[in-house]
Structures are given as C-alpha cells and as structure tokens.
PDB file of N, CA and C in Angstrom:
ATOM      1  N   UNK A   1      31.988 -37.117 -54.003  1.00  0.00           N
ATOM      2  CA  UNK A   1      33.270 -36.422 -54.101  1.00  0.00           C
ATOM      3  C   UNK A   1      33.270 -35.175 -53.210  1.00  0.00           C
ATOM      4  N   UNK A   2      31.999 -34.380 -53.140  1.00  0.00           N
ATOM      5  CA  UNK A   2      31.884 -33.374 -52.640  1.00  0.00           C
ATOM      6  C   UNK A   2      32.443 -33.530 -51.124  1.00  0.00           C
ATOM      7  N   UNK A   3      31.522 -34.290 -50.301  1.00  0.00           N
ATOM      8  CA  UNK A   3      31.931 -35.337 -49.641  1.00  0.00           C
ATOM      9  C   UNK A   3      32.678 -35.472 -48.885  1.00  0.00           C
ATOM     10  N   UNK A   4      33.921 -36.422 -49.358  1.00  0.00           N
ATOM     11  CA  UNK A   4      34.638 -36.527 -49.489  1.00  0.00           C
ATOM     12  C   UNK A   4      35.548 -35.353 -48.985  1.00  0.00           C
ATOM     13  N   UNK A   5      35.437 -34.298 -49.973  1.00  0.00           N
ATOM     14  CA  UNK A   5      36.863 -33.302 -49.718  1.00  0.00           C
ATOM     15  C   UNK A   5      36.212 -32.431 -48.475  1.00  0.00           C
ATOM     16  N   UNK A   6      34.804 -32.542 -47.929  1.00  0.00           N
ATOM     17  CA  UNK A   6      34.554 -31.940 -46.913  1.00  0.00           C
ATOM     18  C   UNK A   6      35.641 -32.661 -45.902  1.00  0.00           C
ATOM     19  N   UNK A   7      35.335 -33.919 -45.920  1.00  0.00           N
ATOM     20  CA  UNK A   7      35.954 -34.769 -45.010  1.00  0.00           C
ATOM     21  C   UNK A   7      37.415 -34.140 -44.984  1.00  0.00           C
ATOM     22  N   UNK A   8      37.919 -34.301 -45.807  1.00  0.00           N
ATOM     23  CA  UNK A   8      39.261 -33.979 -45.522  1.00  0.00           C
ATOM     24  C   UNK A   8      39.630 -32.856 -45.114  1.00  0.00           C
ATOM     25  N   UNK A   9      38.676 -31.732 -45.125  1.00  0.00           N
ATOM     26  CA  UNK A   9      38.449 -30.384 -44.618  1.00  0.00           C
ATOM     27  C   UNK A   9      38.663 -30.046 -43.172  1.00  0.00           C
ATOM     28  N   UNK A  10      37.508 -30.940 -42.937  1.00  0.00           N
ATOM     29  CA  UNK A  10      37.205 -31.518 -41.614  1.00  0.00           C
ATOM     30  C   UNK A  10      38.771 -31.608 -40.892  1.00  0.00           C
ATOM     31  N   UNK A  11      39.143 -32.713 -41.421  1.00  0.00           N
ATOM     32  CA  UNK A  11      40.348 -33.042 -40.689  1.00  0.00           C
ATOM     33  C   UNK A  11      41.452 -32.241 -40.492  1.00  0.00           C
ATOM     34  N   UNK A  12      41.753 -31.331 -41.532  1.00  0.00           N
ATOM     35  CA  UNK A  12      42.682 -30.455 -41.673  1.00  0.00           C
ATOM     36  C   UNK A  12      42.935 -29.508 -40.437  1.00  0.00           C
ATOM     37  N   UNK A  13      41.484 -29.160 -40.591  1.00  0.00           N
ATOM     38  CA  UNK A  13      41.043 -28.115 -39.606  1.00  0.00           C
ATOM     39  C   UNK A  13      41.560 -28.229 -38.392  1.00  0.00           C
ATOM     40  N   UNK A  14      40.679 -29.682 -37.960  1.00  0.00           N
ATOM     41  CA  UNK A  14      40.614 -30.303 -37.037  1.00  0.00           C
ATOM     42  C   UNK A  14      42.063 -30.014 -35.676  1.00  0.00           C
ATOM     43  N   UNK A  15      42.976 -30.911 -36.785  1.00  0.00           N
ATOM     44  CA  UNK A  15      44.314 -30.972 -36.808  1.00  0.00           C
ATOM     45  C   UNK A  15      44.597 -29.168 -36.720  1.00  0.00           C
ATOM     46  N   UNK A  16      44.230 -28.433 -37.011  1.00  0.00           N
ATOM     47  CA  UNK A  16      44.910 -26.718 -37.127  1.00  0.00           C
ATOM     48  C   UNK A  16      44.686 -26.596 -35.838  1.00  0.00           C
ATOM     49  N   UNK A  17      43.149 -26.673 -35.688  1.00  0.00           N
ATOM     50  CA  UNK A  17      42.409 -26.051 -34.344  1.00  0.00           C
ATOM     51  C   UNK A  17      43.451 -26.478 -33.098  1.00  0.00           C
ATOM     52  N   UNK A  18      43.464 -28.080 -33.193  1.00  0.00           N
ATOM     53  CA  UNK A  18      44.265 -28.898 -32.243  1.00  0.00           C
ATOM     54  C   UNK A  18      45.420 -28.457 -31.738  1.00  0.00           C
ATOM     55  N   UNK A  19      46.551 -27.952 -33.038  1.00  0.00           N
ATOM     56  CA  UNK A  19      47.463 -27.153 -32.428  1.00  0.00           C
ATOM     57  C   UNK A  19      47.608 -26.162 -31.894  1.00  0.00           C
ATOM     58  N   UNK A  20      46.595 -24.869 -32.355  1.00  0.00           N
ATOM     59  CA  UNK A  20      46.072 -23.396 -31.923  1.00  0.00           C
ATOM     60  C   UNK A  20      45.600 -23.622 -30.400  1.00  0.00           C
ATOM     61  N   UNK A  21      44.879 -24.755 -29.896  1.00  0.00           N
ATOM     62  CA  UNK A  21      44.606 -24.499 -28.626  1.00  0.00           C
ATOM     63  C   UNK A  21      45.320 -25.259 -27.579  1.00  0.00           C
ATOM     64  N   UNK A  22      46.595 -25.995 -27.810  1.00  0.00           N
ATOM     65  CA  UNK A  22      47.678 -26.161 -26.584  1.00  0.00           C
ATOM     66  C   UNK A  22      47.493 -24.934 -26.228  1.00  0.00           C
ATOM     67  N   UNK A  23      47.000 -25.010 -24.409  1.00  0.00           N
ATOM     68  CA  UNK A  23      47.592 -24.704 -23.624  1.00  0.00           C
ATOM     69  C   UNK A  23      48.968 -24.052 -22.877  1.00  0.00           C
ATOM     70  N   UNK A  24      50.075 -23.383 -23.287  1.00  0.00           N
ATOM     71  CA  UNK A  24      51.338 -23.050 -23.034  1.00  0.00           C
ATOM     72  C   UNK A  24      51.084 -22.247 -21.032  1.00  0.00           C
ATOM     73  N   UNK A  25      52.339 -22.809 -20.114  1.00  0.00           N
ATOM     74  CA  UNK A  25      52.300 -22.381 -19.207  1.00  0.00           C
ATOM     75  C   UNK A  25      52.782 -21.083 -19.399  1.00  0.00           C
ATOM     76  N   UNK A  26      53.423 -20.492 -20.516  1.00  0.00           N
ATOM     77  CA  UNK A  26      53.679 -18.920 -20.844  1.00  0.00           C
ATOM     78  C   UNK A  26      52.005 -17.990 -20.569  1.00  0.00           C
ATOM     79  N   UNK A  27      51.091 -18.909 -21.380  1.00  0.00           N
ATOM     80  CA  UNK A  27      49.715 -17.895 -21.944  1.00  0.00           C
ATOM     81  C   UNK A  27      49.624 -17.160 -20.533  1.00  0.00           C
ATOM     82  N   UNK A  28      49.330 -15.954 -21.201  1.00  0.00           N
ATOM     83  CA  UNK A  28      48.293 -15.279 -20.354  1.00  0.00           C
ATOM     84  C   UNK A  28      46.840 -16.272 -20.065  1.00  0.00           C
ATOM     85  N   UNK A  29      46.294 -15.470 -18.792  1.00  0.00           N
ATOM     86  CA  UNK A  29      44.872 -16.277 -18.523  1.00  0.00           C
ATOM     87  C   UNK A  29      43.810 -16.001 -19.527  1.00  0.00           C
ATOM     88  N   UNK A  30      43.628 -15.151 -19.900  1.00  0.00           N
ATOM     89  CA  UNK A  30      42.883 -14.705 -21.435  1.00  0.00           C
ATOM     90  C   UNK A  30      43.182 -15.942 -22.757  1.00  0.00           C
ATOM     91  N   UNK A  31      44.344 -15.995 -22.983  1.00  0.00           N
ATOM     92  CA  UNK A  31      44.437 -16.949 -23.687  1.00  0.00           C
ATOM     93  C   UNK A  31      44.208 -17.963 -23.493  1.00  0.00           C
ATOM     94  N   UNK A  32      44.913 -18.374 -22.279  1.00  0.00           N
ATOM     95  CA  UNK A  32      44.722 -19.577 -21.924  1.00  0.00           C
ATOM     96  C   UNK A  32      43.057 -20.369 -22.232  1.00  0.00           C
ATOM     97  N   UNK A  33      42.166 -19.958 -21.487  1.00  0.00           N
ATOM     98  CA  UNK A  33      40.978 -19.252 -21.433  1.00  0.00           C
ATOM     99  C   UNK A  33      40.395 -19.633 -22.757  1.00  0.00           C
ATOM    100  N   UNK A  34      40.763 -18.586 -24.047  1.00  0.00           N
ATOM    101  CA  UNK A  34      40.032 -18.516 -25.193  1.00  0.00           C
ATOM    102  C   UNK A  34      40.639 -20.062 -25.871  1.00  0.00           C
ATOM    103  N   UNK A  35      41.935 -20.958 -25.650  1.00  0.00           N
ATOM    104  CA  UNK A  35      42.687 -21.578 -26.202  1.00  0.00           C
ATOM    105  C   UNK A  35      41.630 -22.779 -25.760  1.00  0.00           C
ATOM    106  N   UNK A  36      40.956 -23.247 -24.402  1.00  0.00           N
ATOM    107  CA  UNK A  36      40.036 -24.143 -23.725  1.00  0.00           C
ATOM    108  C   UNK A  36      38.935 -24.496 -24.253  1.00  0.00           C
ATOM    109  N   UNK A  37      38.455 -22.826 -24.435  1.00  0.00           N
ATOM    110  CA  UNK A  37      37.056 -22.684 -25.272  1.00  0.00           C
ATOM    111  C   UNK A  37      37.160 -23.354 -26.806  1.00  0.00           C
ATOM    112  N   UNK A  38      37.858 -22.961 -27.634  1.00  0.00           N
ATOM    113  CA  UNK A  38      38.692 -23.530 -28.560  1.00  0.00           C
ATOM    114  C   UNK A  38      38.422 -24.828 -28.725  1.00  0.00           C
ATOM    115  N   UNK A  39      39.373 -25.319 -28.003  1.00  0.00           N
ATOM    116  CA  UNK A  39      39.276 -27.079 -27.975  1.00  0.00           C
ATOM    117  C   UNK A  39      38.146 -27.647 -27.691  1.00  0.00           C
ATOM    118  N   UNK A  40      37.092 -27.376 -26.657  1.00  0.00           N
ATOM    119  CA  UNK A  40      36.177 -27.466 -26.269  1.00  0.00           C
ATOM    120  C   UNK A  40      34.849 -27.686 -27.216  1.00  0.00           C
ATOM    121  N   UNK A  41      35.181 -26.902 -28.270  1.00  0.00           N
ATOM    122  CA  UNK A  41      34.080 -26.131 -29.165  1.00  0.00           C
ATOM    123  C   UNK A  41      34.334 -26.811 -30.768  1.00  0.00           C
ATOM    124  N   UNK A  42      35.769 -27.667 -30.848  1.00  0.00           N
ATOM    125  CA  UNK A  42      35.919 -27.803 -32.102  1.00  0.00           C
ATOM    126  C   UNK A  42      35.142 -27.938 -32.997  1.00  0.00           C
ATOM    127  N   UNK A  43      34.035 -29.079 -32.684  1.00  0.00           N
ATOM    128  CA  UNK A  43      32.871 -29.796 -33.628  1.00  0.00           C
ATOM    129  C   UNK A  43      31.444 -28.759 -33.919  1.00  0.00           C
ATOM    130  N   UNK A  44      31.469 -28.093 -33.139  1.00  0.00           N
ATOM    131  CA  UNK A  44      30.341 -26.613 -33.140  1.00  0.00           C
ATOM    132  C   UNK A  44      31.274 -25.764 -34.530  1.00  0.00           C
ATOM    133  N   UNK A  45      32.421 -25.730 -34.274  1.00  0.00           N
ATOM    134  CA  UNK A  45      33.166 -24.495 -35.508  1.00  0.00           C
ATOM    135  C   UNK A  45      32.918 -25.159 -36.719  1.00  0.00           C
ATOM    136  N   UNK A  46      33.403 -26.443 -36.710  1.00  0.00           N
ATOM    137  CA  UNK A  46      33.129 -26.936 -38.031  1.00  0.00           C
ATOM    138  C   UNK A  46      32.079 -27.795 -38.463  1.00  0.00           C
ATOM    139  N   UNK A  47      31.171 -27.367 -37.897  1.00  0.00           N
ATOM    140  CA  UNK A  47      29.315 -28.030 -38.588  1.00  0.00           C
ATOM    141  C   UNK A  47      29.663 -27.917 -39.783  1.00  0.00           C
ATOM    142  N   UNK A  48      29.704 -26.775 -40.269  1.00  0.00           N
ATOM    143  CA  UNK A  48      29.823 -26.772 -41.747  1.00  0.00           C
ATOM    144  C   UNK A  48      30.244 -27.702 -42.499  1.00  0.00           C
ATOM    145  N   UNK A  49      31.508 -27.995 -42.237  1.00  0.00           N
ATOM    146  CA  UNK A  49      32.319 -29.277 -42.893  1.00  0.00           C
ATOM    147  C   UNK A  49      31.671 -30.643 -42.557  1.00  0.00           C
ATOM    148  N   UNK A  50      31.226 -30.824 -41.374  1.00  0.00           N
ATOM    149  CA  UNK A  50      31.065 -32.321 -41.013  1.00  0.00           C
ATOM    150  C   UNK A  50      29.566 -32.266 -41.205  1.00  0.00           C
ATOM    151  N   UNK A  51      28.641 -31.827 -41.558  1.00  0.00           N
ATOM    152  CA  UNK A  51      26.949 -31.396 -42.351  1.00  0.00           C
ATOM    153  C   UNK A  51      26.890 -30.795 -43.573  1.00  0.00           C
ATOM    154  N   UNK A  52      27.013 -31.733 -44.630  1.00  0.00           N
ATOM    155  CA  UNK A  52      26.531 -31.378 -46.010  1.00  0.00           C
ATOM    156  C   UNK A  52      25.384 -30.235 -46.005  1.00  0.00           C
ATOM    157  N   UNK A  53      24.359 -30.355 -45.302  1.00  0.00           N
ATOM    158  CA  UNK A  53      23.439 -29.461 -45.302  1.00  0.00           C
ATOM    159  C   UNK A  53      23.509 -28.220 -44.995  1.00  0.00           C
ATOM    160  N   UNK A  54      24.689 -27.768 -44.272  1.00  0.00           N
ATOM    161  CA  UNK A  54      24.457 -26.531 -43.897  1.00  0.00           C
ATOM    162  C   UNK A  54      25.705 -25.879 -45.235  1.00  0.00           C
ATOM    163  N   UNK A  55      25.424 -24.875 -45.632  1.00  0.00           N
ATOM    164  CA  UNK A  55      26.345 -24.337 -46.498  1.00  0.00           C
ATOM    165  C   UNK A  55      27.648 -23.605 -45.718  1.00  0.00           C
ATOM    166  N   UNK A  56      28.704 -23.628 -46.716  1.00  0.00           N
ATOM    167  CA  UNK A  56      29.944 -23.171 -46.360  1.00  0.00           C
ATOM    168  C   UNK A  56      29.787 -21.622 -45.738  1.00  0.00           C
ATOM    169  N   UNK A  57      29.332 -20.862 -46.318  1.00  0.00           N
ATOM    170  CA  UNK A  57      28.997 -19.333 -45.813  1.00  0.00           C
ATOM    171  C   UNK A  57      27.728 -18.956 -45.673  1.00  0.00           C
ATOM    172  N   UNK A  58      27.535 -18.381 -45.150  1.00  0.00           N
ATOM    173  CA  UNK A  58      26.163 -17.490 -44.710  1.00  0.00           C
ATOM    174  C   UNK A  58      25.928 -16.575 -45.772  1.00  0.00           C
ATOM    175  N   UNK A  59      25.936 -16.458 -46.776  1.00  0.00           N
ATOM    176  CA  UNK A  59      25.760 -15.261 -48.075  1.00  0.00           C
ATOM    177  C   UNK A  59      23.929 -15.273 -48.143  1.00  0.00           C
ATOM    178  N   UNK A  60      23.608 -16.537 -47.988  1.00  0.00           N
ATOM    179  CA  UNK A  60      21.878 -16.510 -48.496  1.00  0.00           C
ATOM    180  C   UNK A  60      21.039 -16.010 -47.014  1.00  0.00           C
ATOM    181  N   UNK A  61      21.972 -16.600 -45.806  1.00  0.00           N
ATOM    182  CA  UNK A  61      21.236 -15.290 -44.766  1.00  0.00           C
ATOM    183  C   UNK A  61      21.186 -13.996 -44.965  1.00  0.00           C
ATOM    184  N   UNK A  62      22.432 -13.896 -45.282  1.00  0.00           N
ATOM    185  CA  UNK A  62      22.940 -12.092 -45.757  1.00  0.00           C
ATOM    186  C   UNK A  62      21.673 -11.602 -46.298  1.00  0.00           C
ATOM    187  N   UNK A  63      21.746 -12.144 -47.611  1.00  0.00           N
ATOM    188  CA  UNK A  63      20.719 -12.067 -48.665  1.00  0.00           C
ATOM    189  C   UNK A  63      19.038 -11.828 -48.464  1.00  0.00           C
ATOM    190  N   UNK A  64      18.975 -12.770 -47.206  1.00  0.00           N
ATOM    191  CA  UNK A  64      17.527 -12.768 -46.831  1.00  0.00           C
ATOM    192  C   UNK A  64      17.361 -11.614 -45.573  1.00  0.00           C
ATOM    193  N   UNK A  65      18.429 -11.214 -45.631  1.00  0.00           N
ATOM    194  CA  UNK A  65      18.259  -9.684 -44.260  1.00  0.00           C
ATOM    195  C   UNK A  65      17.980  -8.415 -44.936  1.00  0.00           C
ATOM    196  N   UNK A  66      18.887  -8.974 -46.074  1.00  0.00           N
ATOM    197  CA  UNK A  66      18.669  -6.897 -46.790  1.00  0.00           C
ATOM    198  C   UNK A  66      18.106  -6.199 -46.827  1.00  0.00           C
ATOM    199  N   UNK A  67      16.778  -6.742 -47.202  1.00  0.00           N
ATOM    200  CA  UNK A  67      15.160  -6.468 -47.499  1.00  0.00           C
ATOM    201  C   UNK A  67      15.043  -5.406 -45.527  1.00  0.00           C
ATOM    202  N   UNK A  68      15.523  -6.101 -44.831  1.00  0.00           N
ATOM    203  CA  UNK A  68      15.231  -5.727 -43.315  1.00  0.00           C
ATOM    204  C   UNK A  68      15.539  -4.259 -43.490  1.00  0.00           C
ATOM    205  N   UNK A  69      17.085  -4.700 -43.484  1.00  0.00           N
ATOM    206  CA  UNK A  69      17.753  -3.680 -43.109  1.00  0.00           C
ATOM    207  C   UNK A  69      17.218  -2.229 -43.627  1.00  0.00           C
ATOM    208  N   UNK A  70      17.348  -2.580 -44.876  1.00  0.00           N
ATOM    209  CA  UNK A  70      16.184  -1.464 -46.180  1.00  0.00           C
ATOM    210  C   UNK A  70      15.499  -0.322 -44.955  1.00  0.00           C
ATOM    211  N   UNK A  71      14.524  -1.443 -44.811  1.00  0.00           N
ATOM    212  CA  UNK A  71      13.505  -1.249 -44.523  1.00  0.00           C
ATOM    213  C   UNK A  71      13.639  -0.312 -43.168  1.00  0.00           C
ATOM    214  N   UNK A  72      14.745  -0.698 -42.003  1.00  0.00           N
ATOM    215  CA  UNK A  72      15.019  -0.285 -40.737  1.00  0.00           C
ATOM    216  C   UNK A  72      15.915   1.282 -41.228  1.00  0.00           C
ATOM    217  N   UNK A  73      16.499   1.007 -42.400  1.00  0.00           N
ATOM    218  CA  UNK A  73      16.909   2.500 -42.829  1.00  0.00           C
ATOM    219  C   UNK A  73      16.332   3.574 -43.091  1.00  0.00           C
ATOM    220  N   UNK A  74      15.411   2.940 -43.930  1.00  0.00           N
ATOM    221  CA  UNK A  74      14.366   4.260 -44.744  1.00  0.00           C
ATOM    222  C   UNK A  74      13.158   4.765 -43.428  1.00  0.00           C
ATOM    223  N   UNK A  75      13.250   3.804 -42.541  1.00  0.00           N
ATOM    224  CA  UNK A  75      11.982   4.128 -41.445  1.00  0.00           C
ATOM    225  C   UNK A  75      12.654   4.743 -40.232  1.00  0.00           C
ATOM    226  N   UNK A  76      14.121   4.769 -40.455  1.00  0.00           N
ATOM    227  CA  UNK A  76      14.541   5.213 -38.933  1.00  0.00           C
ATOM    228  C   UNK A  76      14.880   4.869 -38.171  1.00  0.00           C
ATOM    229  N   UNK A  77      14.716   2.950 -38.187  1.00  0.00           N
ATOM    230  CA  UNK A  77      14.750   2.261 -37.276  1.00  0.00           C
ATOM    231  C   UNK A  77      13.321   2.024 -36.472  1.00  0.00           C
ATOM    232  N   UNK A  78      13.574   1.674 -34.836  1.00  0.00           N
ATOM    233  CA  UNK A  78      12.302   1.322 -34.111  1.00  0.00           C
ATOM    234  C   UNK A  78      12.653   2.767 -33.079  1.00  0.00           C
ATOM    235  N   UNK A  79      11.487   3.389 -32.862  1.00  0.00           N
ATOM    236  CA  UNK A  79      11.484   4.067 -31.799  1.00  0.00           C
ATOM    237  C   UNK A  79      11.379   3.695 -30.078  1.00  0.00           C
ATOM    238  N   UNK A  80      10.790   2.564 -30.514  1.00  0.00           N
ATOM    239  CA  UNK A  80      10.999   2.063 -29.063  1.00  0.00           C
ATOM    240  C   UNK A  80      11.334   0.473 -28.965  1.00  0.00           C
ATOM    241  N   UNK A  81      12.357  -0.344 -27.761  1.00  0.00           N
ATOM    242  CA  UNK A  81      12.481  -1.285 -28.227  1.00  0.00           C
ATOM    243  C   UNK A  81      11.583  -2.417 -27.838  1.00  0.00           C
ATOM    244  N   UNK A  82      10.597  -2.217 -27.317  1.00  0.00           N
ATOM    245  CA  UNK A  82       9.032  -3.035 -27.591  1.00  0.00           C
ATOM    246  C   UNK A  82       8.426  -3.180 -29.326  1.00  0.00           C
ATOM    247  N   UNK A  83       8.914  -1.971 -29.676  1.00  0.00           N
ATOM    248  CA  UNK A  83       8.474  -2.146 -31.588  1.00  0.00           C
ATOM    249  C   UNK A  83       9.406  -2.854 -32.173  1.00  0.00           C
ATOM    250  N   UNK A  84      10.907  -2.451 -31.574  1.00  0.00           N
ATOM    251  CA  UNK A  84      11.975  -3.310 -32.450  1.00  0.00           C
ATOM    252  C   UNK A  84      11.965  -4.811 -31.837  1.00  0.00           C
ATOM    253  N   UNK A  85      11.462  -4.829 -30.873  1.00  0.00           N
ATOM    254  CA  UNK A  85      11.796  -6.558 -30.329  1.00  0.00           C
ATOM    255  C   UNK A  85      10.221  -6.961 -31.395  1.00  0.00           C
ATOM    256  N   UNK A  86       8.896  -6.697 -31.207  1.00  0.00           N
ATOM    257  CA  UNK A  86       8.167  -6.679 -31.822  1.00  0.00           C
ATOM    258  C   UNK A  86       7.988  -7.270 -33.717  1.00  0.00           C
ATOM    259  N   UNK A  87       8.586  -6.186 -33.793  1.00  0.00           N
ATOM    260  CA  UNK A  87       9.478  -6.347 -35.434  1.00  0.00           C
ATOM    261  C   UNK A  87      10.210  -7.238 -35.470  1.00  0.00           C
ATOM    262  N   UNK A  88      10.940  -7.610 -35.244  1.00  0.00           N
ATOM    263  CA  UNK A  88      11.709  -8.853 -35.269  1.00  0.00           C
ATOM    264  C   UNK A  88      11.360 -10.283 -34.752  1.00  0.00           C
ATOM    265  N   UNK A  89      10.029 -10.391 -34.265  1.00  0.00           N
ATOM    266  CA  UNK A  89       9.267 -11.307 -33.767  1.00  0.00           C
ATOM    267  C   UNK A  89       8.969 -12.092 -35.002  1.00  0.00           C
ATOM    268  N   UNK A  90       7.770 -11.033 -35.519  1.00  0.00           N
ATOM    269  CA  UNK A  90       7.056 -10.793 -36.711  1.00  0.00           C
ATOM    270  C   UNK A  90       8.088 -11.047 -37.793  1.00  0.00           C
ATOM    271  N   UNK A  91       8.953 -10.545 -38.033  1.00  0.00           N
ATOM    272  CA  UNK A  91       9.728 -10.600 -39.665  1.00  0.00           C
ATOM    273  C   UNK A  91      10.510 -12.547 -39.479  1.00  0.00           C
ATOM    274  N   UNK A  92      10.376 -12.596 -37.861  1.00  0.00           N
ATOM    275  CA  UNK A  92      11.102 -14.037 -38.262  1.00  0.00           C
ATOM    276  C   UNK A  92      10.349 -15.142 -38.490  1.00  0.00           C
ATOM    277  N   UNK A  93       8.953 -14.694 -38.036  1.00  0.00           N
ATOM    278  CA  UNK A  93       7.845 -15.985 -38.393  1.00  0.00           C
ATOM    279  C   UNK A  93       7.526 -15.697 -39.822  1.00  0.00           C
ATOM    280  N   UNK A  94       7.448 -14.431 -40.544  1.00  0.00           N
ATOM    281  CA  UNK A  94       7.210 -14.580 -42.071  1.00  0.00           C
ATOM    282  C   UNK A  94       8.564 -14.719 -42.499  1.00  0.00           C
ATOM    283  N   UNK A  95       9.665 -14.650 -42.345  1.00  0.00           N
ATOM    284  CA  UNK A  95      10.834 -15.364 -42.934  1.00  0.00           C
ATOM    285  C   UNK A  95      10.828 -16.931 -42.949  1.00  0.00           C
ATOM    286  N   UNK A  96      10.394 -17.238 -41.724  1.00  0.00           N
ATOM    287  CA  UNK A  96      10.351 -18.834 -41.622  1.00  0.00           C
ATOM    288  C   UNK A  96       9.329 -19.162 -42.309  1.00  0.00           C
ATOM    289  N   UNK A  97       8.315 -18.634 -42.133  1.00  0.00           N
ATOM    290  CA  UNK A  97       6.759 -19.490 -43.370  1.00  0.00           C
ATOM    291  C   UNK A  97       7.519 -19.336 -45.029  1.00  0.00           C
ATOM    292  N   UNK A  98       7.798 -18.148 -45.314  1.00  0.00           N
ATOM    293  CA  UNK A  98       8.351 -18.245 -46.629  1.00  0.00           C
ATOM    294  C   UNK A  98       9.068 -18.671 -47.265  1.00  0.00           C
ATOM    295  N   UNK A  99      10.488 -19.537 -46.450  1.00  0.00           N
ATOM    296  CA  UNK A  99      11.253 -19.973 -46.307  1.00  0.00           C
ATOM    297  C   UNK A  99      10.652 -21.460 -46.171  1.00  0.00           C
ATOM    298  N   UNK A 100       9.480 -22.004 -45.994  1.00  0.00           N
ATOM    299  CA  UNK A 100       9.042 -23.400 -45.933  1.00  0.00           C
ATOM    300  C   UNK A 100       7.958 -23.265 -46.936  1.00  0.00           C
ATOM    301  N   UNK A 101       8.050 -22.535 -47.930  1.00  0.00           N
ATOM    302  CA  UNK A 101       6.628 -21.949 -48.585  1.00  0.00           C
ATOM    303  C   UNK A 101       5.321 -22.472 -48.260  1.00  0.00           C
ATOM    304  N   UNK A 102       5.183 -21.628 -46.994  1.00  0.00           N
ATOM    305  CA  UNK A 102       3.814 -21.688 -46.701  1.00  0.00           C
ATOM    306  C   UNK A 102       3.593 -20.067 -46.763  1.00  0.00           C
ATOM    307  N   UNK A 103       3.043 -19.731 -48.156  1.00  0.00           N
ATOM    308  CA  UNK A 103       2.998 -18.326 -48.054  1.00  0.00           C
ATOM    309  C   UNK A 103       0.654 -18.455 -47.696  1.00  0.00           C
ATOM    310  N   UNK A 104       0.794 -19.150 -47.529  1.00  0.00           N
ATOM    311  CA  UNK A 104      -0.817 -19.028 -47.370  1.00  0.00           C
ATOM    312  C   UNK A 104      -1.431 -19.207 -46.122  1.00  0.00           C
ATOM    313  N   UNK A 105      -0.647 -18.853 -45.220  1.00  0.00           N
ATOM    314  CA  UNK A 105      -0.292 -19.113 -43.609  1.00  0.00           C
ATOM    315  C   UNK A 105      -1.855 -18.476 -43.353  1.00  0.00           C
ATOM    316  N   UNK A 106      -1.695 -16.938 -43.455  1.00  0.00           N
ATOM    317  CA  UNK A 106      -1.914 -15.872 -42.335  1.00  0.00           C
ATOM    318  C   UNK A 106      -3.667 -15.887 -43.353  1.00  0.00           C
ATOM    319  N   UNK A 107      -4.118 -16.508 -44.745  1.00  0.00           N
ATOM    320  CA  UNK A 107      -5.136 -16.462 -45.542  1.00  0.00           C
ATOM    321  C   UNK A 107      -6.297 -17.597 -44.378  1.00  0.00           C
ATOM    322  N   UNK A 108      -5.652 -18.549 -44.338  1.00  0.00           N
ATOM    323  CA  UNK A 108      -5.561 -20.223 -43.623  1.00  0.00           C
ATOM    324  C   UNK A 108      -6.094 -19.627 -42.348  1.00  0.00           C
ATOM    325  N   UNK A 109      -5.266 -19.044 -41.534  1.00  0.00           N
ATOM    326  CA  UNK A 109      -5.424 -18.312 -40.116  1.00  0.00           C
ATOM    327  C   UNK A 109      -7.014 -17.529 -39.740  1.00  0.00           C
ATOM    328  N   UNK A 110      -6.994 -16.689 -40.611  1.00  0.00           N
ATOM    329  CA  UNK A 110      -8.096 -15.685 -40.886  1.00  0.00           C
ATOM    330  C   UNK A 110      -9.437 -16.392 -40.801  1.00  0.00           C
ATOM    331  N   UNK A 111      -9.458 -17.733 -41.684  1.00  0.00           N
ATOM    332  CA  UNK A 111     -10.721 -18.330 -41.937  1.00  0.00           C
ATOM    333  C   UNK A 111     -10.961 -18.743 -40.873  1.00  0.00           C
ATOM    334  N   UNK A 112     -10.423 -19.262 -39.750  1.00  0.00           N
ATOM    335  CA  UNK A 112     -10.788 -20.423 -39.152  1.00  0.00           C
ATOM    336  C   UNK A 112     -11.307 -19.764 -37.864  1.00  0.00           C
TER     337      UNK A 112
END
C-alpha cells in the first residue's frame, strides 16, 4: 500500500514538474535555463518517491550532524582549513562504520 501511494506520488509530481518546466518564448534566459535543468533532472528530484529505501526527508541526517555541529560550536570551529577538511574526513568514516555497526573497526586495525 505504502507503495503504491508512493507511486501515485511519483506521478503527480511528475505531471507538476512537467508543467513548471515548459519552456515559454516570453522566459527570461535564467528561467528558461533553470526550467531545462528542471525537466532534465526530474527522476534525480524524485528518488525519494520512486526508492522505497530512501526516506521522504532528511530528519535522521539532521539528527546524525548535531553531535558535529555541538562540537564545531563549543571548539570554535577549525582554525585552519587543513583541520576542518581533516575533521570532516575523519567524522565521515566513523559516521559510516557506526552507521554499518562496525564499531570495532579502529580495535581490529590496531592489532594487525
């Protein structure tokens, strides 16, 4: 059922997008432009709908940044951006191990 009403989601959309990006010989080139990209791009906008797997909103990315952000507040941020590119290297490979629970990565690593 779930499904289902994605599907029809899908289509709705589909059908919205479709009309939003005619082309008009009025548009400005900007529009014109963003109206191409648009059409171009439909099936990229709506992954969501047409992949059960990916969820409707991003709330649990949100969720899994906070902790960052925290962290980039109370410290100041990066002083230089070799530490902040650095930092963000690092926080995305232990986001991704934890996120596949392999929290015994870096124990595993050490021994060998």
């Amino acid at each position: 059922l779930k499904n289902d009403r994605r599907a029809e989601r899908y289509d709705e959309f589909v059908e919205k997008f479709m009309e939003l990006s005619v082309v008009s010989p009025l548009d400005p080139k900007k529009l014109a432009t963003h109206k191409t990209t648009l059409k171009k791009n439909i099936p990229k906008y709506l992954t969501c709908l047409s992949d059960s797997r990916i969820p409707l909103t991003n709330n649990q990315a949100e969720r899994s940044l906070r902790h960052l952000v925290l962290k980039r507040k109370i410290s100041f941020g990066s002083l230089t951006k070799r530490t902040a590119d650095n930092l963000a290297v690092l926080l995305s490979v232990l986001m991704s191990l934890k996120q596949r629970h392999q929290t015994g990565f870096f124990g595993e690593y050490l021994r060998v």
